[in-house]
Protein backbone atom coordinates (compact mmCIF):
# COMPACT_ATOMS: atom_id res chain seq x y z
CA UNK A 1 0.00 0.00 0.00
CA UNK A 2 1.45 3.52 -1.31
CA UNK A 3 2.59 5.73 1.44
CA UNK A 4 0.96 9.21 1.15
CA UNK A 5 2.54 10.88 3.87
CA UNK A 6 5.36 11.83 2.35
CA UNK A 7 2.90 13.99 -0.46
CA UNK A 8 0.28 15.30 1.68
CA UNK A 9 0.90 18.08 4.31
CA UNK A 10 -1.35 18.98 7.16
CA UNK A 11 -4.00 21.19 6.31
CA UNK A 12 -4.40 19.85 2.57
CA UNK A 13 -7.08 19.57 0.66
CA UNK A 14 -7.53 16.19 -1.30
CA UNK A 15 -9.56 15.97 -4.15
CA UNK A 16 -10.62 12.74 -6.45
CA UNK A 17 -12.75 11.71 -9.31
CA UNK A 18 -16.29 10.20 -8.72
CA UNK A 19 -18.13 7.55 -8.80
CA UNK A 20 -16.24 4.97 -11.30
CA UNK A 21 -13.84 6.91 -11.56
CA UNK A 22 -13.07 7.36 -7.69
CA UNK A 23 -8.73 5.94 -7.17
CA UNK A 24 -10.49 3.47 -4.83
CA UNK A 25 -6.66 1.51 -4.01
CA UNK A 26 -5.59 5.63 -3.49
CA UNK A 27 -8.45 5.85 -1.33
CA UNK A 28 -8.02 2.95 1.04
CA UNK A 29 -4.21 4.42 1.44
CA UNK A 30 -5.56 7.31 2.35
CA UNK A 31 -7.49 5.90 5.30
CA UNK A 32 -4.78 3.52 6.21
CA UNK A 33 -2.60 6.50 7.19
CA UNK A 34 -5.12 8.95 8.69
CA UNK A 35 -3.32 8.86 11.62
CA UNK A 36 -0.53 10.53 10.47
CA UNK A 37 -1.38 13.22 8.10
CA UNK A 38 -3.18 15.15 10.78
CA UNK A 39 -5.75 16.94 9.56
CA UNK A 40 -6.75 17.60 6.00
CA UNK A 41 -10.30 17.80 4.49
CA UNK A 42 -11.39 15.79 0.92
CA UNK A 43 -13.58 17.17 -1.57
CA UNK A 44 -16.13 14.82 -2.90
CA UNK A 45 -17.83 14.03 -6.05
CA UNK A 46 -20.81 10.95 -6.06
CA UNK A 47 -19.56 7.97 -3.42
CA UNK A 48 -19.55 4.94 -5.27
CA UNK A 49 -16.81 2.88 -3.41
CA UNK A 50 -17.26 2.33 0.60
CA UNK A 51 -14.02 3.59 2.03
CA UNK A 52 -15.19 6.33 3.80
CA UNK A 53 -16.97 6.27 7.10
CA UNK A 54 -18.32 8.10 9.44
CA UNK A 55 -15.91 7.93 12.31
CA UNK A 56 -13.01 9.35 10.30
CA UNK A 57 -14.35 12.35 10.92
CA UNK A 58 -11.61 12.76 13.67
CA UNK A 59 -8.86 13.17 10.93
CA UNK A 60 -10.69 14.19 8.04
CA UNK A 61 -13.21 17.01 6.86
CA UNK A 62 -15.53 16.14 4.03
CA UNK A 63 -16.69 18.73 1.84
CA UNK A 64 -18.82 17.66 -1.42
CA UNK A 65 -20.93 18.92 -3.87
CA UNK A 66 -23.58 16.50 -3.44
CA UNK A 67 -25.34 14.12 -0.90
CA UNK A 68 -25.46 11.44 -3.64
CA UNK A 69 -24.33 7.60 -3.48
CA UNK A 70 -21.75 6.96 -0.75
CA UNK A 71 -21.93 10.20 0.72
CA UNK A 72 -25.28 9.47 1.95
CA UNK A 73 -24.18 7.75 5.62
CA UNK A 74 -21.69 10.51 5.42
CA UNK A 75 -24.77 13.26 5.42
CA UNK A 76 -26.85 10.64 7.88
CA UNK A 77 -24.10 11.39 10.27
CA UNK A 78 -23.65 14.99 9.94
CA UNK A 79 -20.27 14.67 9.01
CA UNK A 80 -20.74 15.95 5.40
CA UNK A 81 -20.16 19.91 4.84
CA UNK A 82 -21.87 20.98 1.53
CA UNK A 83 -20.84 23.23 -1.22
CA UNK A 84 -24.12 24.64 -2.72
CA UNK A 85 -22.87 25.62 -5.80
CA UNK A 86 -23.92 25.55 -9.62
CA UNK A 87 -21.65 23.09 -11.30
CA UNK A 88 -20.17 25.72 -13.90
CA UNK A 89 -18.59 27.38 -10.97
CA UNK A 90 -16.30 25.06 -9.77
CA UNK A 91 -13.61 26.02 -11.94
CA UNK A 92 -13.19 29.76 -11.15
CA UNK A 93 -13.68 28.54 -7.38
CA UNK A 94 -10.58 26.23 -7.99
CA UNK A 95 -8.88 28.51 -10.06
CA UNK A 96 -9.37 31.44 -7.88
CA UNK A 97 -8.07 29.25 -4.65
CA UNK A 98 -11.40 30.03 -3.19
CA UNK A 99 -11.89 26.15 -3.29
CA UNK A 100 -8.26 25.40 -2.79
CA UNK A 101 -6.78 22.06 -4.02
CA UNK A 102 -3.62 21.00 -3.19
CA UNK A 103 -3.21 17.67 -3.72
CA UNK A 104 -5.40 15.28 -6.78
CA UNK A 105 -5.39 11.75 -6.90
CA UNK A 106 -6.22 10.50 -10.44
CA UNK A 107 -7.46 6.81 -11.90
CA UNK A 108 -5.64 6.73 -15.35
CA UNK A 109 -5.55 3.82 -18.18
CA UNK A 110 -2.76 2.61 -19.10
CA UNK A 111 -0.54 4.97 -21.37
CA UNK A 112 -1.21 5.00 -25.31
CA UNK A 113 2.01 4.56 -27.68
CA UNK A 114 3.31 8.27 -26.96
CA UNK A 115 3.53 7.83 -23.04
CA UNK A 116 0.11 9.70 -22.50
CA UNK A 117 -2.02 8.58 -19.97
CA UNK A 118 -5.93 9.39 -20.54
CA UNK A 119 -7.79 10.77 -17.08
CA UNK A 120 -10.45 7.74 -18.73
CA UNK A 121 -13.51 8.19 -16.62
CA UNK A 122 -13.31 11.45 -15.54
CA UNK A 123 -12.37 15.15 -16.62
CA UNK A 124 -14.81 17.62 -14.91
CA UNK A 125 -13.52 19.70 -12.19
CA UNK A 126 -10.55 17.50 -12.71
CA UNK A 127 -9.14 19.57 -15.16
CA UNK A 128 -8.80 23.06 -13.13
CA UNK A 129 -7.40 21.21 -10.32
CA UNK A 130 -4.43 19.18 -11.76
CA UNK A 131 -3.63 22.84 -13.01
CA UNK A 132 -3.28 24.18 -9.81
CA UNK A 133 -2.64 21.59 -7.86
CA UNK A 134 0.83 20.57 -6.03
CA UNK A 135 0.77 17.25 -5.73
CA UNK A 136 -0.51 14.78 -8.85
CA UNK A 137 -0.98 11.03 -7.57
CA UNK A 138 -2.29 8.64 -9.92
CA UNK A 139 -3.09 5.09 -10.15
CA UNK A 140 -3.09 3.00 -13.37
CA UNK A 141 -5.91 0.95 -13.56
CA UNK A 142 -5.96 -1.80 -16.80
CA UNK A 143 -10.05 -1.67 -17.15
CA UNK A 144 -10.15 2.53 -17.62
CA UNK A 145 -10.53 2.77 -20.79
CA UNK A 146 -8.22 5.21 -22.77
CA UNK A 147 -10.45 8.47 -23.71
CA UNK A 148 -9.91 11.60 -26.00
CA UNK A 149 -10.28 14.72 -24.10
CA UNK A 150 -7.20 17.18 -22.62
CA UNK A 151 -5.53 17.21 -19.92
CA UNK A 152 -2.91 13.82 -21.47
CA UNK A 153 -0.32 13.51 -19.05
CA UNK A 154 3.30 12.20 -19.21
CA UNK A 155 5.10 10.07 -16.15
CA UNK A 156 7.03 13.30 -15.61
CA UNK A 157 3.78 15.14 -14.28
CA UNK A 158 2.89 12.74 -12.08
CA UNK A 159 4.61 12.60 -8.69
CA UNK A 160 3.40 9.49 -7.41
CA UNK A 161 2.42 6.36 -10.02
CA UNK A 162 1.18 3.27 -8.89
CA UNK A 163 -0.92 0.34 -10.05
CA UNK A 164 -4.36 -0.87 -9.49
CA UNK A 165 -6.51 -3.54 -9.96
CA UNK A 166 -9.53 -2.90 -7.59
CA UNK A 167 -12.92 -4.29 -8.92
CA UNK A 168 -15.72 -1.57 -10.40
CA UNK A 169 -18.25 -3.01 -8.78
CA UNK A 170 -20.42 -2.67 -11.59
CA UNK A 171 -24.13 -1.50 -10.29
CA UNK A 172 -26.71 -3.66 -12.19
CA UNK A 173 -29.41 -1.75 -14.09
CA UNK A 174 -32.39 -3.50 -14.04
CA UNK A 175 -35.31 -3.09 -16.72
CA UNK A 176 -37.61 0.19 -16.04
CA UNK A 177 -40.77 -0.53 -13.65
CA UNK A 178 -44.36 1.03 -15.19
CA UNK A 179 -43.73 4.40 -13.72
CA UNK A 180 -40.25 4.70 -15.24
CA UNK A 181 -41.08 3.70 -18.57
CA UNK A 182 -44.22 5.82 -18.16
CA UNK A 183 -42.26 9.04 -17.51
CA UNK A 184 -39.92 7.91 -19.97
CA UNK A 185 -42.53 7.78 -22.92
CA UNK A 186 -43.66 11.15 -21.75
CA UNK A 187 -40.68 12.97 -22.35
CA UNK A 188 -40.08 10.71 -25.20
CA UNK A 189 -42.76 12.59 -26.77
CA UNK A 190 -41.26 16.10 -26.38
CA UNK A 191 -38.12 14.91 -27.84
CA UNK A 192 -37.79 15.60 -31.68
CA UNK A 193 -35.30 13.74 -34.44
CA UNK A 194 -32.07 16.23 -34.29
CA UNK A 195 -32.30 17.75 -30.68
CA UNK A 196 -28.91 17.73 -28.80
CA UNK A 197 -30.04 15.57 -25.70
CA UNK A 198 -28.47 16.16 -21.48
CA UNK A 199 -29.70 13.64 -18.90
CA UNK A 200 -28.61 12.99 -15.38
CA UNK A 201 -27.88 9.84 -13.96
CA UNK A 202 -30.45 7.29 -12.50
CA UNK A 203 -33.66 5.57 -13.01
CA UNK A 204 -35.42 8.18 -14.77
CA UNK A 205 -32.95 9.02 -17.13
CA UNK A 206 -32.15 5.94 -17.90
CA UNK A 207 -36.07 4.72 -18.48
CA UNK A 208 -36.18 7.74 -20.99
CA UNK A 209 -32.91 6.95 -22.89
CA UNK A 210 -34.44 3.61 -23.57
CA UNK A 211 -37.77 5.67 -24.67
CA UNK A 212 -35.24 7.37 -27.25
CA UNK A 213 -34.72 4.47 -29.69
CA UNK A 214 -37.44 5.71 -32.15
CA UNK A 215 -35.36 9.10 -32.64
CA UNK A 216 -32.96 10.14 -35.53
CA UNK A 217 -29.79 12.03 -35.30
CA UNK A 218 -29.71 12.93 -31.42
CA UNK A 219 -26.66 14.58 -30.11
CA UNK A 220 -25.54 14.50 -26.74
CA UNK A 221 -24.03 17.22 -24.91
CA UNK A 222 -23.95 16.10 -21.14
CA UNK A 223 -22.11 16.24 -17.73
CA UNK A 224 -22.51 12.04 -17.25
CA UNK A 225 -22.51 8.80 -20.01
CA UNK A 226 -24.05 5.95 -19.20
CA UNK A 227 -24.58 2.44 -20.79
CA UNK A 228 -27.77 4.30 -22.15
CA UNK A 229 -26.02 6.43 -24.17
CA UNK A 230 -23.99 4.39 -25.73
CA UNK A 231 -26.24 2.42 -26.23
CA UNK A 232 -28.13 4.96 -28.63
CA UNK A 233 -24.58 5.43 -30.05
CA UNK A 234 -24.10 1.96 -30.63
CA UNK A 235 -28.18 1.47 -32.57
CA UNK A 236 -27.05 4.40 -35.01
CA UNK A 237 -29.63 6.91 -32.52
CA UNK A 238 -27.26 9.52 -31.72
CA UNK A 239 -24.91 10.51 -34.62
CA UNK A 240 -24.53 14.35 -33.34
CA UNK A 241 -24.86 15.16 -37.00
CA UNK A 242 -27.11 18.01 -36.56
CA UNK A 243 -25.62 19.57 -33.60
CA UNK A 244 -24.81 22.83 -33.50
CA UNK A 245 -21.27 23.17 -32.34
CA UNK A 246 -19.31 19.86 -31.42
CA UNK A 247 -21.08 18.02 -34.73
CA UNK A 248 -20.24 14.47 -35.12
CA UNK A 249 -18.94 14.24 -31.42
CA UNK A 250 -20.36 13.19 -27.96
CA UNK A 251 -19.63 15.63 -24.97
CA UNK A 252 -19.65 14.37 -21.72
CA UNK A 253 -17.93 15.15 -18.47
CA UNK A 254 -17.69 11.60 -16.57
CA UNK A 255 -19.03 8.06 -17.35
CA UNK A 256 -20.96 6.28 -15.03
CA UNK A 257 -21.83 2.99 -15.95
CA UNK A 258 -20.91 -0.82 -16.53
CA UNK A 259 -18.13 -2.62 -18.78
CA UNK A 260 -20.19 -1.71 -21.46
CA UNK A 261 -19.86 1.66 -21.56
CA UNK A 262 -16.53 1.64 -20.47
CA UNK A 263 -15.52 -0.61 -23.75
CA UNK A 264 -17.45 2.06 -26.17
CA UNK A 265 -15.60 4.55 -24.60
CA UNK A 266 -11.81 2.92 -25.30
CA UNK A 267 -10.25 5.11 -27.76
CA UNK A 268 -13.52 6.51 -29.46
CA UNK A 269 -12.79 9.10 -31.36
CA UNK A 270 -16.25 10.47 -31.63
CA UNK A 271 -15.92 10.82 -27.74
CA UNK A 272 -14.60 13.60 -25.93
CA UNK A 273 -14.57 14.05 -22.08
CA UNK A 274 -14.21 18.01 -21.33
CA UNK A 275 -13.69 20.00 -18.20
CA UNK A 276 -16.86 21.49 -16.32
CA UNK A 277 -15.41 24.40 -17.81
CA UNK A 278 -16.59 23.45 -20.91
CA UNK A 279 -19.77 20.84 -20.74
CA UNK A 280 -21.34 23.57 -18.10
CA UNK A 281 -20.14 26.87 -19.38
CA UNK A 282 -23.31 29.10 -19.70
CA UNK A 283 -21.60 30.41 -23.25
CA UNK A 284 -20.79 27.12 -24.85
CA UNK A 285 -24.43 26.24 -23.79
CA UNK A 286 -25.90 29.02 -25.30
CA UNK A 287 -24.59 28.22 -28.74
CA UNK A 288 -26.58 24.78 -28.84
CA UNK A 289 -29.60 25.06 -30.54
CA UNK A 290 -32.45 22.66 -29.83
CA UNK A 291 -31.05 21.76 -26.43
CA UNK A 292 -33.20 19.55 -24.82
CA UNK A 293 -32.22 19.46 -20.87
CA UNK A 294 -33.14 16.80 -18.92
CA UNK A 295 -32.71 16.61 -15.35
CA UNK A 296 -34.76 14.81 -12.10
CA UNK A 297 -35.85 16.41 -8.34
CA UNK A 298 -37.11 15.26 -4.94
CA UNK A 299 -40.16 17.39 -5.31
CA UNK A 300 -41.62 20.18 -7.17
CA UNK A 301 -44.27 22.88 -5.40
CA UNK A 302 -47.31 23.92 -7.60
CA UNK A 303 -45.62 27.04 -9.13
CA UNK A 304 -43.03 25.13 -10.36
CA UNK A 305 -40.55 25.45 -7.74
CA UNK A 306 -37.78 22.92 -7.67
CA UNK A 307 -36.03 20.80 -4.93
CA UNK A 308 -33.25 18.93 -6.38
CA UNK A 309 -30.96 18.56 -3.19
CA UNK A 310 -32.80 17.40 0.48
CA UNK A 311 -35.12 15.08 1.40
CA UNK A 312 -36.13 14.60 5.29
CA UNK A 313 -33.67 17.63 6.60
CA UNK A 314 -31.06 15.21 4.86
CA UNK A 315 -28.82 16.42 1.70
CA UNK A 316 -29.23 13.54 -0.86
CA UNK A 317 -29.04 15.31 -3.91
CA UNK A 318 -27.36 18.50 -5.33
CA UNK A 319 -27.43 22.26 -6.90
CA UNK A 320 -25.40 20.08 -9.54
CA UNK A 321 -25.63 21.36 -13.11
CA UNK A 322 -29.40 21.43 -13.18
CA UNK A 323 -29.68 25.26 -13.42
CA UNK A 324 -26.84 25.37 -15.83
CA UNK A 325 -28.68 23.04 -18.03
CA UNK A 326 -32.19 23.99 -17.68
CA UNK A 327 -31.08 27.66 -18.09
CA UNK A 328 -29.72 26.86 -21.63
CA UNK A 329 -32.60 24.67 -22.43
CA UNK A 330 -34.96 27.52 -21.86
CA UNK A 331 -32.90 30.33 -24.33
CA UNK A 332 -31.91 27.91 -26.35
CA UNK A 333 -33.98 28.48 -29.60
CA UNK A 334 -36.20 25.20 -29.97
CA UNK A 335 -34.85 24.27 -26.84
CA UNK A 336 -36.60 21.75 -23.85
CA UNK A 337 -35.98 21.99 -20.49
CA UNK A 338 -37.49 19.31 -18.57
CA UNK A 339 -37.54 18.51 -14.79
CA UNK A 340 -38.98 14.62 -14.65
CA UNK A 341 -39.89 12.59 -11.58
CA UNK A 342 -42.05 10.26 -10.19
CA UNK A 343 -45.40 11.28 -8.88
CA UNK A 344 -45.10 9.53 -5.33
CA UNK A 345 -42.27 8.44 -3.15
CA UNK A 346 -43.79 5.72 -0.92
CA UNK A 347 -46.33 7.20 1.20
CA UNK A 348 -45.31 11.07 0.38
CA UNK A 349 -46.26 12.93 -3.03
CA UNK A 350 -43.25 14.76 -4.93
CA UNK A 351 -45.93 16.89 -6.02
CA UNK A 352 -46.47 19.20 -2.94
CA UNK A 353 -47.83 22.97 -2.23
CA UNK A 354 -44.67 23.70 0.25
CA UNK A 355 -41.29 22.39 -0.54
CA UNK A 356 -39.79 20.63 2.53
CA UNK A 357 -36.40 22.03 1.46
CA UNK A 358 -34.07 24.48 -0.54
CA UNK A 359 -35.46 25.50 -3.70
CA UNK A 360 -32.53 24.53 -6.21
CA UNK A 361 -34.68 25.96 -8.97
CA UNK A 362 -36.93 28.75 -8.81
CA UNK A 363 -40.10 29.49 -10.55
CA UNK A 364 -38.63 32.26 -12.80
CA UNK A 365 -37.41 29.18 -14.55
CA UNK A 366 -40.19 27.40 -14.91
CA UNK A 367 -39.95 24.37 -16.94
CA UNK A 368 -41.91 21.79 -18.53
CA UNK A 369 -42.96 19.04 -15.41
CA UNK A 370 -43.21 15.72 -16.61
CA UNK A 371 -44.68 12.81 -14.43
CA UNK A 372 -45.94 9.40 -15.21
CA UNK A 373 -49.08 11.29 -15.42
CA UNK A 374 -48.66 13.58 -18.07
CA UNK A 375 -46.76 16.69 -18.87
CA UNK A 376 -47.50 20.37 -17.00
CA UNK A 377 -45.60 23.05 -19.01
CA UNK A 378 -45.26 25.61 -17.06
CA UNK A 379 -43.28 27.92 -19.52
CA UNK A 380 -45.29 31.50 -19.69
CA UNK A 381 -48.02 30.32 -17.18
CA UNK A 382 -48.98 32.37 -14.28
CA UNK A 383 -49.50 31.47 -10.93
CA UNK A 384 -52.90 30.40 -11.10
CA UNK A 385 -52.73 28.73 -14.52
CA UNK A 386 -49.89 26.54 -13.13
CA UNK A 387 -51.41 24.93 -10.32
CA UNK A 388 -54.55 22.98 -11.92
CA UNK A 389 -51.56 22.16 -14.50
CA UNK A 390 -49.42 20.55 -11.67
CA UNK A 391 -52.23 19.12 -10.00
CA UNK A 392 -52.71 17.10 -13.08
CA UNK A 393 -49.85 15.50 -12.94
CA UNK A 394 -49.51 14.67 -9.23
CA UNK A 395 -50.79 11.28 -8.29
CA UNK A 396 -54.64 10.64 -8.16
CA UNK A 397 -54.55 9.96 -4.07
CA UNK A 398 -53.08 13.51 -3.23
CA UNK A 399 -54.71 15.70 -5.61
CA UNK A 400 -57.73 16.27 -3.52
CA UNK A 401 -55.46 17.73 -0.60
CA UNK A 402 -53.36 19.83 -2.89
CA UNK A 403 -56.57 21.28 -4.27
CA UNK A 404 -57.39 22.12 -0.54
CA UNK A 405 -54.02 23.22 0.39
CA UNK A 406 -53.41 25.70 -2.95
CA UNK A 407 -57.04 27.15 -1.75
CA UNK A 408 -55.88 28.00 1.74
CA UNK A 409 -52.26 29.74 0.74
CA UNK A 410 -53.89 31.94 -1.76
C-alpha cells in the first residue's frame, strides 16, 4: 500500500474523481494513514466505493458537492459539509483558490504509444485542479478505458504512479418498472429527431434513454454517459450530425456505468470528455440550438418550484448542473428543459404545495414538469394557470389535498 505521507501536508485539501472513476486503491491508502497526516479535508464528487466512514471524521473534513451515493451515511451522520454551488462554478472557485486544491489523486488507463495517460472516466472539475494543484498522484488501472479529451499527461507530471486492480463493482441496471417507462414515454414525446439531448444519472434518465430508440440524429451534450447512451450510439440513434457546435462528437464530463460503456468509450474518437469548464459553461451552452435538458428532483411545489438537493432535513441530492442546463434549455432556440420525476415516493407525493427544502430551482425558470401522469408546461403560465396544471400530474390519491391546500395559501 502507497505511502501518502510523504505527499500530503497537514491542512491539505484532497480531491478525487467520482463515482467509477473514484482511485479506490488511493483511497483505502488514504485511510490507512489517517493517523498521520493530521488533519486535512477531501472534496467529494458521487460515493460509489465504501471507504469512507463516518468515524473518520476525527482526521478528516468532508466537503462535497452532493449528498449522492456513498456520501449518503456521510450526510446521515452529519459529518458531510456541503458546497451549494452551480456546477459551472467550480472552476473559477478552484482557479481562484477560493476552493483550494492542493493535492489530486487520479485513476488513469494505461498509457497509449506516446507515453500519455488518458484521465479515462473522468475530466470535470478534474481539469482546473491538476492545473493548480501541487501534488498529482495517480493510479493505473488496466479496465479505464483510454479516452480523447485534454488534460494527457506524461510520467514526468505525475509525482506518485502506482498500479491498481480494484474491482468496479459494476451497479446492475435493471429493466424500467411502469412508472419509469411511463415518464420515460412522456418525455419521449417532447423529444424531436435532431435535438442535442443532457440527462442525469439514475432511473429516470435511464427509463427515458431507452424511450429514445425511435429518434434520428440525437446529439448529446452532457455532464454524465451511461450504458444508455452508448447504447443509442451503438443502434445508429445519436450521430450528433445536426448539432450545433461539437457536430459528429459526444460531450460528456464523466461516465458512469458498466463494462459496457466503459468498452465504447476505449479510444472513441467520436468521444470527448471536457472539463466542467466546458460541458457547463453558460456560453458554450448558449450556442446549442435545440437543447433539450433533462434533469430529475425530490419534489416540485405547484408554481413550479424545484427541490433537487434534500429530502427529510437530509442532503441527498445536489445544486449540480441542473440550473446550468435547464437555463440553456430555456434560451436555447427550440430548446426543452425538462424537470422529470415520479409522482409519489412511498407514502409522500413529490408533487407538494410547500417544498420541505431548498429550492434549487426557482419558478422564474419554470420548466416543462413531466410525471408518469402527463406533462405540465409551465413555460409562460402564471400562478394560477400553473397549479390545476401541476395538479394534473400529481398522483390521483393527493390531488384532492393539494386542491385544498393551494385554496388555503392563496
Amino acid at each position: 500500500m502507497p505511502d501518502l505521507s510523504q505527499l500530503i501536508r497537514p491542512g491539505d485539501t484532497v480531491m478525487w474523481g467520482q463515482s467509477h472513476a473514484e482511485p479506490v486503491k488511493l483511497m483505502r491508502a488514504l485511510v490507512a494513514h489517517r493517523h498521520t497526516l493530521r488533519r486535512i479535508r477531501i472534496f467529494l464528487g458521487i460515493g460509489r466505493a465504501e471507504v469512507l466512514a463516518p468515524e473518520y471524521a476525527s482526521e478528516f473534513d468532508f466537503l462535497a458537492y452532493c449528498g449522492s451515493g456513498a456520501n449518503r451515511k456521510l450526510a446521515r451522520a452529519g459529518v458531510l459539509d456541503i458546497l451549494p454551488v452551480h456546477y459551472s462554478q467550480l472552476p473559477a472557485l478552484i482557479g481562484s483558490g477560493k476552493l483550494r486544491i492542493d493535492v489530486v489523486m487520479l485513476q488513469v488507463s494505461p498509457p497509449d504509444n506516446n507515453g500519455r495517460y488518458s484521465l479515462g472516466l473522468a475530466r470535470e472539475y478534474l481539469v482546473e485542479a491538476v492545473k493548480h494543484a501541487r501534488v498529482i498522484i495517480a493510479e493505473v488501472h488496466p479496465e479505464v478505458p483510454w479516452t480523447y479529451g485534454e488534460p494527457y499527461l506524461v510520467e514526468s507530471d505525475i509525482d506518485l504512479l502506482v498500479r491498481s486492480d480494484e474491482p468496479f463493482g459494476d451497479i446492475s441496471v435493471g429493466a424500467p418498472g411502469a412508472v419509469e417507462t411511463a415518464i420515460g414515454q412522456h418525455v419521449a414525446s417532447l423529444v424531436e429527431d435532431g435535438m442535442t439531448v443532457q440527462t442525469g444519472i439514475g432511473a429516470i434518465p435511464d427509463a427515458v434513454l431507452a424511450e429514445l430508440r425511435g429518434k434520428r440524429d440525437l446529439g448529446v451534450h452532457t455532464g454524465s454517459i451511461g450504458d444508455g447512451v452508448a447504447a443509442l450510439c451503438e443502434a445508429g440513434v445519436v450521430t450528433n450530425a445536426r448539432k450545433t457546435i461539437d457536430a459528429g462528437i459526444t460531450v460528456g464530463g464523466v461516465i458512469i456505468g458498466s463494462e459496457r460503456v466503459r468498452r465504447w468509450a476505449h479510444q472513441n474518437r467520436a468521444l470527448e470528455l471536457r472539463g466542467t469548464g466546458y460541458t457547463h459553461n453558460p456560453a458554450v451552452l448558449g450556442r446549442i440550438e435545440r437543447f433539450a435538458a433533462i434533469n430529475s428532483a425530490v419534489e416540485v411545489d405547484l408554481t413550479g418550484q424545484v427541490n433537487a438537493e434534500m429530502v427529510a432535513g437530509t442532503y441527498v441530492g445536489a445544486v449540480g448542473g441542473v440550473c446550468d442546463f435547464l437555463r440553456a434549455a430555456q434560451t436555447s432556440r427550440g430548446g426543452l428543459p425538462i424537470v422529470a420525476l415520479p409522482s409519489k415516493a412511498g407514502v409522500h407525493s413529490r408533487i407538494v404545495s410547500r417544498l420541505s427544502g431548498p429550492v434549487t430551482v426557482p419558478r422564474s425558470d419554470g420548466c416543462v414538469i413531466v410525471t408518469e401522469h402527463g406533462i405540465a408546461d409551465l413555460r409562460g403560465l402564471s400562478l394560477a394557470e400553473r397549479i390545476p396544471r401541476m395538479i394534473a400530474i400529481a398522483h390521483p390519491e393527493y390531488r384532492e389535498r393539494l386542491e385544498r391546500e393551494a385554496r388555503q395559501n392563496q
